[in-house]
Protein backbone atom coordinates (compact mmCIF):
# COMPACT_ATOMS: atom_id res chain seq x y z
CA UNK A 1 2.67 -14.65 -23.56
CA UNK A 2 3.33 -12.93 -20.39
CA UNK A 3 4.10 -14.85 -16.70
CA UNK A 4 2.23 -13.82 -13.71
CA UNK A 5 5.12 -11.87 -12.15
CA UNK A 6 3.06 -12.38 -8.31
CA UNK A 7 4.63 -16.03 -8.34
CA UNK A 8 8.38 -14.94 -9.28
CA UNK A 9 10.94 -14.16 -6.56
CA UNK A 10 14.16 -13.71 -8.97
CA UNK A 11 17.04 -11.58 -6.81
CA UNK A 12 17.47 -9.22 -9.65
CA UNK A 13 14.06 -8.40 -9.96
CA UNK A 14 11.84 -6.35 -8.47
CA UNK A 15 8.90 -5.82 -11.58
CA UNK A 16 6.23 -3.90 -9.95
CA UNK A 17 5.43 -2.32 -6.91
CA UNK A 18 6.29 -3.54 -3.68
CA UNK A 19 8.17 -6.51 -5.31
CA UNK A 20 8.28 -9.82 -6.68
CA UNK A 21 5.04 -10.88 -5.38
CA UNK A 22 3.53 -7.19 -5.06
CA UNK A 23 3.54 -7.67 -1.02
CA UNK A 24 6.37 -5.88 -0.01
CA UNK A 25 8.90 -9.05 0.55
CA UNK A 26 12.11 -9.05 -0.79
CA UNK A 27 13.31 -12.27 -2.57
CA UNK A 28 15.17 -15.00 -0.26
CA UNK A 29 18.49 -14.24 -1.92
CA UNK A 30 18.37 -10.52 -1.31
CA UNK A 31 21.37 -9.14 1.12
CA UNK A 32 20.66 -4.85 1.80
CA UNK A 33 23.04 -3.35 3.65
CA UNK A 34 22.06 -2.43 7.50
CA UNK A 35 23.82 0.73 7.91
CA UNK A 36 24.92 4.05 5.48
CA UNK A 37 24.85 7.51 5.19
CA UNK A 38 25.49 9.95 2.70
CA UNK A 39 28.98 9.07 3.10
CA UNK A 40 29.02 5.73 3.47
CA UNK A 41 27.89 2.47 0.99
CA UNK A 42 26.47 4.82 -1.18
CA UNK A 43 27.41 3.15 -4.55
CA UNK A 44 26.02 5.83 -6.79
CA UNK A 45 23.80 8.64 -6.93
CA UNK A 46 22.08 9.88 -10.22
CA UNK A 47 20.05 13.11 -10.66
CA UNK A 48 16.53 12.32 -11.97
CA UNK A 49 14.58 14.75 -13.95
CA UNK A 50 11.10 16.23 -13.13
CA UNK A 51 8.59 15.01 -10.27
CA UNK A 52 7.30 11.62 -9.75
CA UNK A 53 6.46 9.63 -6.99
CA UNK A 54 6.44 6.37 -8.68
CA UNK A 55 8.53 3.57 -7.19
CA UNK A 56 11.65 2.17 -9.09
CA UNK A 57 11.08 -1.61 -10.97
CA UNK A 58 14.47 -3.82 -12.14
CA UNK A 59 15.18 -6.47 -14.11
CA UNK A 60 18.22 -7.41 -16.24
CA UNK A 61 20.66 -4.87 -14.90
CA UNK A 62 18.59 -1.77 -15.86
CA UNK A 63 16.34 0.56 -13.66
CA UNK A 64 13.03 1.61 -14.74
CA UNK A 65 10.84 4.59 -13.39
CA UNK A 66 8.42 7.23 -14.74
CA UNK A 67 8.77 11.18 -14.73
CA UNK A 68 6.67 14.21 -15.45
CA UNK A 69 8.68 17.09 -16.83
CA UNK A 70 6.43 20.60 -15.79
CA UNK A 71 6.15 23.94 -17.14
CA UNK A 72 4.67 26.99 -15.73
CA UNK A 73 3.18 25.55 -11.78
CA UNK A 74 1.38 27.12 -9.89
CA UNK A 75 0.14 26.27 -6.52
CA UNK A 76 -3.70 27.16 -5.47
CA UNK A 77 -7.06 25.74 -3.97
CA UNK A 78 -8.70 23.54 -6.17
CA UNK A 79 -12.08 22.03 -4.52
CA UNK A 80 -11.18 21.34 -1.38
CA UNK A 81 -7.55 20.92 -1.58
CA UNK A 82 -4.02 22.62 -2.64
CA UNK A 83 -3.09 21.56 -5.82
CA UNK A 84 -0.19 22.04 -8.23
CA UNK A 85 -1.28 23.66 -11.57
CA UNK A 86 0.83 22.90 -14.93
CA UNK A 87 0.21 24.74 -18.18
CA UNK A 88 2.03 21.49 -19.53
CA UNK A 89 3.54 17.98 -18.69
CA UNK A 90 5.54 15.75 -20.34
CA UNK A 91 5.66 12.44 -19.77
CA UNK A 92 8.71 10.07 -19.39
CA UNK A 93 10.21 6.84 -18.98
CA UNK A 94 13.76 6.59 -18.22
CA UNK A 95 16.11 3.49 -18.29
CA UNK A 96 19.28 3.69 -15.80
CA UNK A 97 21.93 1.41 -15.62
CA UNK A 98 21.84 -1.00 -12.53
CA UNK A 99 26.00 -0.79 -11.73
CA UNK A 100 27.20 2.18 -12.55
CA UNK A 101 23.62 5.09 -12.39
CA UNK A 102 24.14 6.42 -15.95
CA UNK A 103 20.99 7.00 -17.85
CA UNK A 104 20.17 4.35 -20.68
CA UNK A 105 17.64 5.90 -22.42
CA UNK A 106 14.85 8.41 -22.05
CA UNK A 107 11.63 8.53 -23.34
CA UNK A 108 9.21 11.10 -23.50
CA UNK A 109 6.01 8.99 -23.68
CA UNK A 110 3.07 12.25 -24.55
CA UNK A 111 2.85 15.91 -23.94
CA UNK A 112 -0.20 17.13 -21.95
CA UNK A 113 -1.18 20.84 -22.90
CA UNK A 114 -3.49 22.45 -19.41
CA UNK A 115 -3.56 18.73 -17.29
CA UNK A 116 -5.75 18.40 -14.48
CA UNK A 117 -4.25 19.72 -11.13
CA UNK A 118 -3.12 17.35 -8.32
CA UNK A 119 -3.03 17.13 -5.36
CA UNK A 120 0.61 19.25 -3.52
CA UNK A 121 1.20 15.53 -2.05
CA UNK A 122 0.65 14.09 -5.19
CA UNK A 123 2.62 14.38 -9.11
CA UNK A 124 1.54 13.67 -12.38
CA UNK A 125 3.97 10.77 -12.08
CA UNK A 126 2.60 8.79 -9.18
CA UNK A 127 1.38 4.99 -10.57
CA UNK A 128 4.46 2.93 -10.66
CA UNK A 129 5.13 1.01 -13.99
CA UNK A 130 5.08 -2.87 -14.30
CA UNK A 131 7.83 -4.90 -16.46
CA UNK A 132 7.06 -8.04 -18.60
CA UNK A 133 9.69 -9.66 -20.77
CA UNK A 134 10.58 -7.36 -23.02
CA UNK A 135 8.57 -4.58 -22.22
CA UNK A 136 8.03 -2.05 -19.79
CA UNK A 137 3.71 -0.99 -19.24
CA UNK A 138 3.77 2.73 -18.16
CA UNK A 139 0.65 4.49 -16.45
CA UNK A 140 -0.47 7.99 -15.65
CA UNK A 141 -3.90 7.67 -15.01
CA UNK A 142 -6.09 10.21 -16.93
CA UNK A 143 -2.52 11.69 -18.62
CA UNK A 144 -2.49 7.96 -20.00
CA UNK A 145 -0.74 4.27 -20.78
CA UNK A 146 1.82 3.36 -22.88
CA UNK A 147 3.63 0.23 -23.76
CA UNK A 148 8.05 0.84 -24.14
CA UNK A 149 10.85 -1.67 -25.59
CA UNK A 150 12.93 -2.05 -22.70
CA UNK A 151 15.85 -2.43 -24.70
CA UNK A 152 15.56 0.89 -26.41
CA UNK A 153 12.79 2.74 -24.66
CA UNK A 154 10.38 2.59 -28.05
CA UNK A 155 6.92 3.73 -27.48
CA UNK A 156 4.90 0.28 -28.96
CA UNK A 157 1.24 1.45 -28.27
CA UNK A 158 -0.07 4.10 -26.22
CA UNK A 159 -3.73 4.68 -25.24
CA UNK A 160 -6.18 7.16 -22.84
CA UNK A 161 -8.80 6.30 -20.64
CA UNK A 162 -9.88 9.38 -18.86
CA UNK A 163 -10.96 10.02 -15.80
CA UNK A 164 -11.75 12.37 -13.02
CA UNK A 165 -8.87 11.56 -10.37
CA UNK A 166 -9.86 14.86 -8.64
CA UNK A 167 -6.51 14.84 -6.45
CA UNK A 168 -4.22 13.59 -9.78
CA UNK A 169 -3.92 9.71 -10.61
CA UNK A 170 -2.59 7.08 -7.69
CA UNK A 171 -3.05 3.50 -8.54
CA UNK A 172 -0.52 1.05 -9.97
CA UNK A 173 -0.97 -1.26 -12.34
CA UNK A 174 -0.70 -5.08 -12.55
CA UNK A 175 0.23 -7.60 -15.34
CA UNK A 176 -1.66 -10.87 -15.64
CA UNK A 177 -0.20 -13.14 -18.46
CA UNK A 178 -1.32 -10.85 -21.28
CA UNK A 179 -3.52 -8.31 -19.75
CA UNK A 180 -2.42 -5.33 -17.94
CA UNK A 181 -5.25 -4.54 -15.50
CA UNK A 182 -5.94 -1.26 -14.78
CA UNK A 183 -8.68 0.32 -12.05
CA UNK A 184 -9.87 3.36 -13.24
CA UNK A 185 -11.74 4.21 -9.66
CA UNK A 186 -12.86 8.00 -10.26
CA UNK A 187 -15.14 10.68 -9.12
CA UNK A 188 -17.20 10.15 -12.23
CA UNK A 189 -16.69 6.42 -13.11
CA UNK A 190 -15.32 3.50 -11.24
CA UNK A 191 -14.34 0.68 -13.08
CA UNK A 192 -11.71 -1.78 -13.43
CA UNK A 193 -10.18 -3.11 -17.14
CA UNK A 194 -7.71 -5.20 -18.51
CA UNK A 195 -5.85 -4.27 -21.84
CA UNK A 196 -3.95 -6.49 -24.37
CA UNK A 197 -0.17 -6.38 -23.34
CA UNK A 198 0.19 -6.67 -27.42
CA UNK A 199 -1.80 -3.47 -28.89
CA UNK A 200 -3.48 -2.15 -25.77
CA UNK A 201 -6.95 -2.96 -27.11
CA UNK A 202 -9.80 -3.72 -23.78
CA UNK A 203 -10.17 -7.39 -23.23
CA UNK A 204 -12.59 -6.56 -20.62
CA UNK A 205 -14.13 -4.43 -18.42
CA UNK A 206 -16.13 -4.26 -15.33
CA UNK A 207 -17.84 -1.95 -13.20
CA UNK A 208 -17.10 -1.36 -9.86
CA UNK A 209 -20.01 -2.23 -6.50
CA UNK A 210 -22.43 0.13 -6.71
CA UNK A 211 -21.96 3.42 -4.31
CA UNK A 212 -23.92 4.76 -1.66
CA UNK A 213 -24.09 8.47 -2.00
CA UNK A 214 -24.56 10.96 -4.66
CA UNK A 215 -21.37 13.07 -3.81
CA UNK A 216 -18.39 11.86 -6.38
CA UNK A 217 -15.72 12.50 -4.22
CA UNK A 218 -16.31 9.76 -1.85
CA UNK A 219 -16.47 7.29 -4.55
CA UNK A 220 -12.78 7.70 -5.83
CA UNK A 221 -10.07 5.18 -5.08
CA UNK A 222 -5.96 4.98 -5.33
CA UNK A 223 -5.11 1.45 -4.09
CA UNK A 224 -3.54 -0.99 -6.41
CA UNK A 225 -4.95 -4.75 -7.24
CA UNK A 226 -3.16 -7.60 -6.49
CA UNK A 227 -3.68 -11.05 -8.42
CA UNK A 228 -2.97 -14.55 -6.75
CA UNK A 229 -3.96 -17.92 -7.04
CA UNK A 230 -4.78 -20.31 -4.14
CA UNK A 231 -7.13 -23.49 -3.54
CA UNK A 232 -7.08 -23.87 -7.54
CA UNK A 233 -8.88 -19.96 -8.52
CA UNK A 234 -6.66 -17.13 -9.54
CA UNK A 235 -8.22 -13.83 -8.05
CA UNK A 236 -7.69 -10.42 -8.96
CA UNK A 237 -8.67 -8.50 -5.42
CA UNK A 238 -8.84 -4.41 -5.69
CA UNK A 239 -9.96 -2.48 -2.90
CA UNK A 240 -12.39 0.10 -3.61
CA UNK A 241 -14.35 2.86 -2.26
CA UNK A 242 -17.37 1.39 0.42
CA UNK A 243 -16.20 -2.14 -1.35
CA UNK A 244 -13.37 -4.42 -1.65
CA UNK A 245 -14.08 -7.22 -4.28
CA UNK A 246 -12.65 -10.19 -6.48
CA UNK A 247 -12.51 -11.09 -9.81
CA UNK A 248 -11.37 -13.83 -12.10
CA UNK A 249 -8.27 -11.78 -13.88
CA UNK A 250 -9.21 -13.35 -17.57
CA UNK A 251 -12.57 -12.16 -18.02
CA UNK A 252 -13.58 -9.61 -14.97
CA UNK A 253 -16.19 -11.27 -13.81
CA UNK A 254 -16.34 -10.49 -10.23
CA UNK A 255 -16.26 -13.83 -7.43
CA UNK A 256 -16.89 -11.39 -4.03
CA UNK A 257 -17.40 -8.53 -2.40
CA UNK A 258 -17.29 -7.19 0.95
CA UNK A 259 -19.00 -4.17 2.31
CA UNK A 260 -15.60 -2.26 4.35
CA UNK A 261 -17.77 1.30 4.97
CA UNK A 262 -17.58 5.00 4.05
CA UNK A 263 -14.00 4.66 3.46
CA UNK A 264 -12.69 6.40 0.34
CA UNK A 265 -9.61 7.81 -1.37
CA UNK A 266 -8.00 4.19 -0.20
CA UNK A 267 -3.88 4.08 -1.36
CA UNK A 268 -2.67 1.07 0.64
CA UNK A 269 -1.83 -2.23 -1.60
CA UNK A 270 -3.45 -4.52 -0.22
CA UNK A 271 -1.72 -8.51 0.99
CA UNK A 272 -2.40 -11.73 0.11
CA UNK A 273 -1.77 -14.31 3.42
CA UNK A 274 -3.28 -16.77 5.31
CA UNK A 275 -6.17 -17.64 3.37
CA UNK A 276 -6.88 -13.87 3.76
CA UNK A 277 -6.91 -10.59 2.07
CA UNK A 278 -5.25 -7.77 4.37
CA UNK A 279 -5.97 -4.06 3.29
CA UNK A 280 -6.73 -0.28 4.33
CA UNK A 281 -10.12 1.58 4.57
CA UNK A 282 -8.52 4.51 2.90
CA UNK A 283 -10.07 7.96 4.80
CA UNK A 284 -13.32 8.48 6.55
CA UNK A 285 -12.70 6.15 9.81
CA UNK A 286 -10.10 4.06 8.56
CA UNK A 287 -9.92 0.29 9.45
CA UNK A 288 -7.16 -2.49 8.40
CA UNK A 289 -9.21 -5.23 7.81
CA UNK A 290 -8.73 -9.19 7.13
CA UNK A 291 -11.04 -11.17 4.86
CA UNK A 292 -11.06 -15.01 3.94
CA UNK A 293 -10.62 -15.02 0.29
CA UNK A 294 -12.46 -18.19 -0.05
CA UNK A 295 -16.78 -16.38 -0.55
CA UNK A 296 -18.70 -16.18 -3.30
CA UNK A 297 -20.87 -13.22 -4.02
CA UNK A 298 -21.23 -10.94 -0.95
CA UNK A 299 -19.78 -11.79 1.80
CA UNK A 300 -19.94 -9.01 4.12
CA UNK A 301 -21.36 -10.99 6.85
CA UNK A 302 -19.42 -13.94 6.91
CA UNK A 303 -15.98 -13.47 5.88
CA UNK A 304 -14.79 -10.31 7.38
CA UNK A 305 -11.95 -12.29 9.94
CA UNK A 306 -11.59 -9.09 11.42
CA UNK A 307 -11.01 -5.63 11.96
CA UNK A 308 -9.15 -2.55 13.88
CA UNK A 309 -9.39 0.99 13.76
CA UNK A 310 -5.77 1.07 15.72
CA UNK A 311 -3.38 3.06 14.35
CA UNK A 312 -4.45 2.31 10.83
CA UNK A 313 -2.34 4.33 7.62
CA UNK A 314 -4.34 5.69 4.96
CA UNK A 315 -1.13 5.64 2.51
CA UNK A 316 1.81 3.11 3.14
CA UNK A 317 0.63 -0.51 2.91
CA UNK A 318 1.22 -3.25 5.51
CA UNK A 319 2.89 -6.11 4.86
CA UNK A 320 2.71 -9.99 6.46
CA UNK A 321 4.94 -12.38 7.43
CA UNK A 322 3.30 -16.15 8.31
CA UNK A 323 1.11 -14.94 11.69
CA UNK A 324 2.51 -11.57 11.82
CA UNK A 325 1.01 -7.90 10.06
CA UNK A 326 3.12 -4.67 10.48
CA UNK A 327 2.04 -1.05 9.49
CA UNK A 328 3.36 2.06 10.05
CA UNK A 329 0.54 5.09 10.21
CA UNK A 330 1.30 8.08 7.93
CA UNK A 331 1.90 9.78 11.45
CA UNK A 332 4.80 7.38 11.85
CA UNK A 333 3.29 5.02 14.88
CA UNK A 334 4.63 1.57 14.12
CA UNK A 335 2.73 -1.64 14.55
CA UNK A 336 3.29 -5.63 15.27
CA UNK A 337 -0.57 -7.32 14.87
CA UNK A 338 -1.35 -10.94 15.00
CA UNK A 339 -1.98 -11.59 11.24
CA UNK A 340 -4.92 -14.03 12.57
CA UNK A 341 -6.58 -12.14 15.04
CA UNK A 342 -6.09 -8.86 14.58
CA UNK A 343 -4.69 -8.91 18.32
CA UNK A 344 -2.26 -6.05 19.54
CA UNK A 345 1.14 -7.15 19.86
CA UNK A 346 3.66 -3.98 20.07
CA UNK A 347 3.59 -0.49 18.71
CA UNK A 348 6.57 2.23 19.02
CA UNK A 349 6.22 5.61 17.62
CA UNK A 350 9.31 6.61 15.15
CA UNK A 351 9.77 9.84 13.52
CA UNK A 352 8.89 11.58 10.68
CA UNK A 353 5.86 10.87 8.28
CA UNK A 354 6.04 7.91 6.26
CA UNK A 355 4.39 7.90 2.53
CA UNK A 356 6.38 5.22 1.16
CA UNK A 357 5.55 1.63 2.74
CA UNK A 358 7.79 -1.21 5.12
CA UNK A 359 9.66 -3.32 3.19
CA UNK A 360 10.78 -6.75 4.49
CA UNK A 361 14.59 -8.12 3.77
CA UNK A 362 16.85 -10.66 5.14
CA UNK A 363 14.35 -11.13 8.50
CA UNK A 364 14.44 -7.65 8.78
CA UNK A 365 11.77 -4.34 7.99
CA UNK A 366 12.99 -1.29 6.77
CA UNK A 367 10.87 2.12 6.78
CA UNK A 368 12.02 5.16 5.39
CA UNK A 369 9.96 8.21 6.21
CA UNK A 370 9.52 11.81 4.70
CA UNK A 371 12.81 13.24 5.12
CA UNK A 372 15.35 10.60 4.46
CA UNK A 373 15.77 8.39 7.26
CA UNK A 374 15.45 4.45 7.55
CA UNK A 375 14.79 2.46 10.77
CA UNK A 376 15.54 -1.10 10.73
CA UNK A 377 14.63 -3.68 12.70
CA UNK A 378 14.16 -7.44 13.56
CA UNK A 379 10.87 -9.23 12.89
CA UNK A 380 9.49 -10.38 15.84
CA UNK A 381 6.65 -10.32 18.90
CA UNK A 382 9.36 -7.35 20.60
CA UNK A 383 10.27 -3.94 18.97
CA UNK A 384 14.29 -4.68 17.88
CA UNK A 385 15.52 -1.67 15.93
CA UNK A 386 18.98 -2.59 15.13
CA UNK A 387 19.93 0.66 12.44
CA UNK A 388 19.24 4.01 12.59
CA UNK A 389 20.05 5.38 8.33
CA UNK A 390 20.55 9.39 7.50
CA UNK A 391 20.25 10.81 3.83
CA UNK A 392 19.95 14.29 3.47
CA UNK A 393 17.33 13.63 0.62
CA UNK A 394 13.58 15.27 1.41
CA UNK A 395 10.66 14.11 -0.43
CA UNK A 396 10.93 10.26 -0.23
CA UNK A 397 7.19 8.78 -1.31
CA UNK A 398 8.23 6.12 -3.34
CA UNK A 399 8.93 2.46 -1.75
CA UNK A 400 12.30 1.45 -2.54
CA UNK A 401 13.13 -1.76 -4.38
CA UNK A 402 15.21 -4.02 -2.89
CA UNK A 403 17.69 -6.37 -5.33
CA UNK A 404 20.32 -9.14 -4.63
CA UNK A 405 22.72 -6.97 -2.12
CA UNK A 406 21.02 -3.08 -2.89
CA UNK A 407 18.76 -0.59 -2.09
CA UNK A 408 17.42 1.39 -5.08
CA UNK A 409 15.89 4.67 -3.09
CA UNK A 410 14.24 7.43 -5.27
CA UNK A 411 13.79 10.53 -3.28
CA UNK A 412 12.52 13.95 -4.67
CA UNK A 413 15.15 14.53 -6.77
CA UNK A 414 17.87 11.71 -7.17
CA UNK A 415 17.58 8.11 -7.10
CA UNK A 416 20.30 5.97 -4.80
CA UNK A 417 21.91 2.86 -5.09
CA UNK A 418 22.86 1.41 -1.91
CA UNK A 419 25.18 -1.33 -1.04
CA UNK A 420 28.12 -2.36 0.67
């Protein structure tokens, strides 16, 4: 039997993305460093193989992450986008040791002959992997899901549900006692599922709102669900396409939905605070927007709390503390938002492009954009930056994890451990 990991807030954890509780808030008893450099409280500094943007998960000592090895890429237009071309992937998981960076084990999970392209700001190893127990739940989208030993890396199931991602696959997954929940939000099916943690066999599945619209594109999706419980119901939220809805985690049944728009192609996670669910529009005028998680049914006109079109990011996810909500906008504009309201409170515009989303640690926010540097500041109703951090790493998408006194940072091509 598996724990919801969304109530656990153990300092040497960090099981999914964004966290303990999937809302980008480090545990209480985590202590990151404020300031380093290439130079300085960089503990270690391992070479990882391949692309992948998937974020780093820990537990026991050991680092966990996801690869795809490529062969023969090529770079042209697919549809309406530039995409990278593979005539093959493989697929791995990779174990590295917490203290010292050396490589545990390495698993190469399937071989894909002639994949689907994605997207140039996108890899074939984007979702980021989940941990439970004894076992680490890998995902690739359309390329597929596999279940690992962590001990050993052994491959205990594996299983394929494809899809057209059109732009390469985006959303996390999400354990729930024994189901791992997957949404499977395509240009030719949206749906959401949850497999046996044991075998990998569907213990349900259910379709997604219906769409407005007969053009597939505008129906895909790349947010990841959250699950909670509050006011005695567990909810399993997962922003959508035109919809954002709820459903009861152990059988899919859905509780509510809310009408957001036209928005599409949506890769915020959304937040859970407040008595409300905080999220991202995704593309096509996109909106943050609160809703009281407390409807049944459709609930478009009475539980939308409310909504902005300031400054809102279409990839890093915003994250809440009590009466506060702060985002950063792909563009790098930083905001301070009463979490109630939806009231202005600061903004300051920092450099770079961020992909990979705030993180909040000891009272403080880091953001690390693009090409390898972190602001941090104080939380608080005044901009505060107190750190200014240089690597000369490029291609940081991933959002670090953040355990007892480190930083585990995977850019393009290495992954960091920093501390003091």
């Amino acid at each position: 039997m598996f724990v919801l990991f969304v109530s656990q807030g153990i300092g040497k954890d960090w099981p999914q993305l964004r966290g303990p509780q999937a809302n980008g808030i480090a545990s209480t008893t985590a202590t990151p460093p404020l300031n380093w450099s290439d130079t300085e409280n960089i503990q270690w500094k391992t070479a990882i193989p391949g692309r992948g943007h998937s974020s780093p998960v820990v537990s026991k000592n050991n680092i966990y992450l996801t690869t795809a090895l490529e062969e023969e890429v090529s770079k042209k237009k697919y549809g309406n986008n530039m995409s990278f071309f593979a005539r093959r992937i493989t697929l791995v998981a990779l174990c590295i040791d917490l203290k010292t960076g050396k490589l545990q084990w390495q698993t190469e999970i399937d071989v894909i002959e002639k994949p689907d392209p994605v997207h140039t700001m996108n890899t074939f190893a984007t979702p980021t992997p989940v941990l439970g127990d004894d076992r680490l739940f890998c995902d690739f989208g359309t390329y597929g899901t596999a279940c690992l030993s962590t001990e050993n890396g052994e491959v205990r199931w594996k299983k394929r549900l494809p899809l057209d991602h059109e732009v390469g696959p985006g959303s996390s997954i999400m354990l729930y006692k024994n189901r791992l929940i997957l949404l499977r939000d395509g240009r030719n099916q949206q749906y959401l599922t949850a497999l046996n943690t044991d075998n990998g066999k569907e213990v349900w599945k259910t379709a997604r709102p219906p769409m407005s619209g007969n053009n597939g594109d505008y129906h895909k999706s790349f947010s990841s669900p959250i699950v909670f419980s509050a006011a005695g119901r567990t909810q399993l939220v997962a922003p959508g396409a035109q919809w954002i809805a709820s459903y009861n985690p152990t059988n899919g049944k859905e509780l509510w939905r809310v009408k957001h728009g036209r928005g599409f192609s949506l890769a915020a996670q959304p937040s859970e605070a407040n008595g409300m669910i905080y999220f991202c529009t995704g593309f096509s005028g996109n909106q943050v927007m609160a809703i009281r998680h407390n409807g049944s049914g459709d609930v478009t006109k009475s539980h939308v709390a409310w909504q902005t079109r300031r400054l809102a990011p279409t990839i890093p996810s915003p994250v809440v503390l009590k009466e506060r909500i702060y985002w950063i906008k792909d563009s790098g504009e930083f905001c301070c938002v009463n979490a109630l309201t939806g009231d202005p409170i600061w903004k300051k515009k920092l450099a770079g492009k961020f992909l990979s989303s705030p993180v909040l640690a000891a009272n403080r926010i880091y953001l690390t954009n693009q090409t390898g540097e972190t602001t941090v500041l104080k939380t608080g109703d005044a901009y505060t930056p107190v750190a200014t951090n240089k690597l000369s790493a490029r291609d940081i998408f991933a959002t670090p994890a953040f355990v007892d006194n480190a930083i585990i940072l995977r850019t393009g091509k290495h992954l960091y451990h920093i501390a003091k």
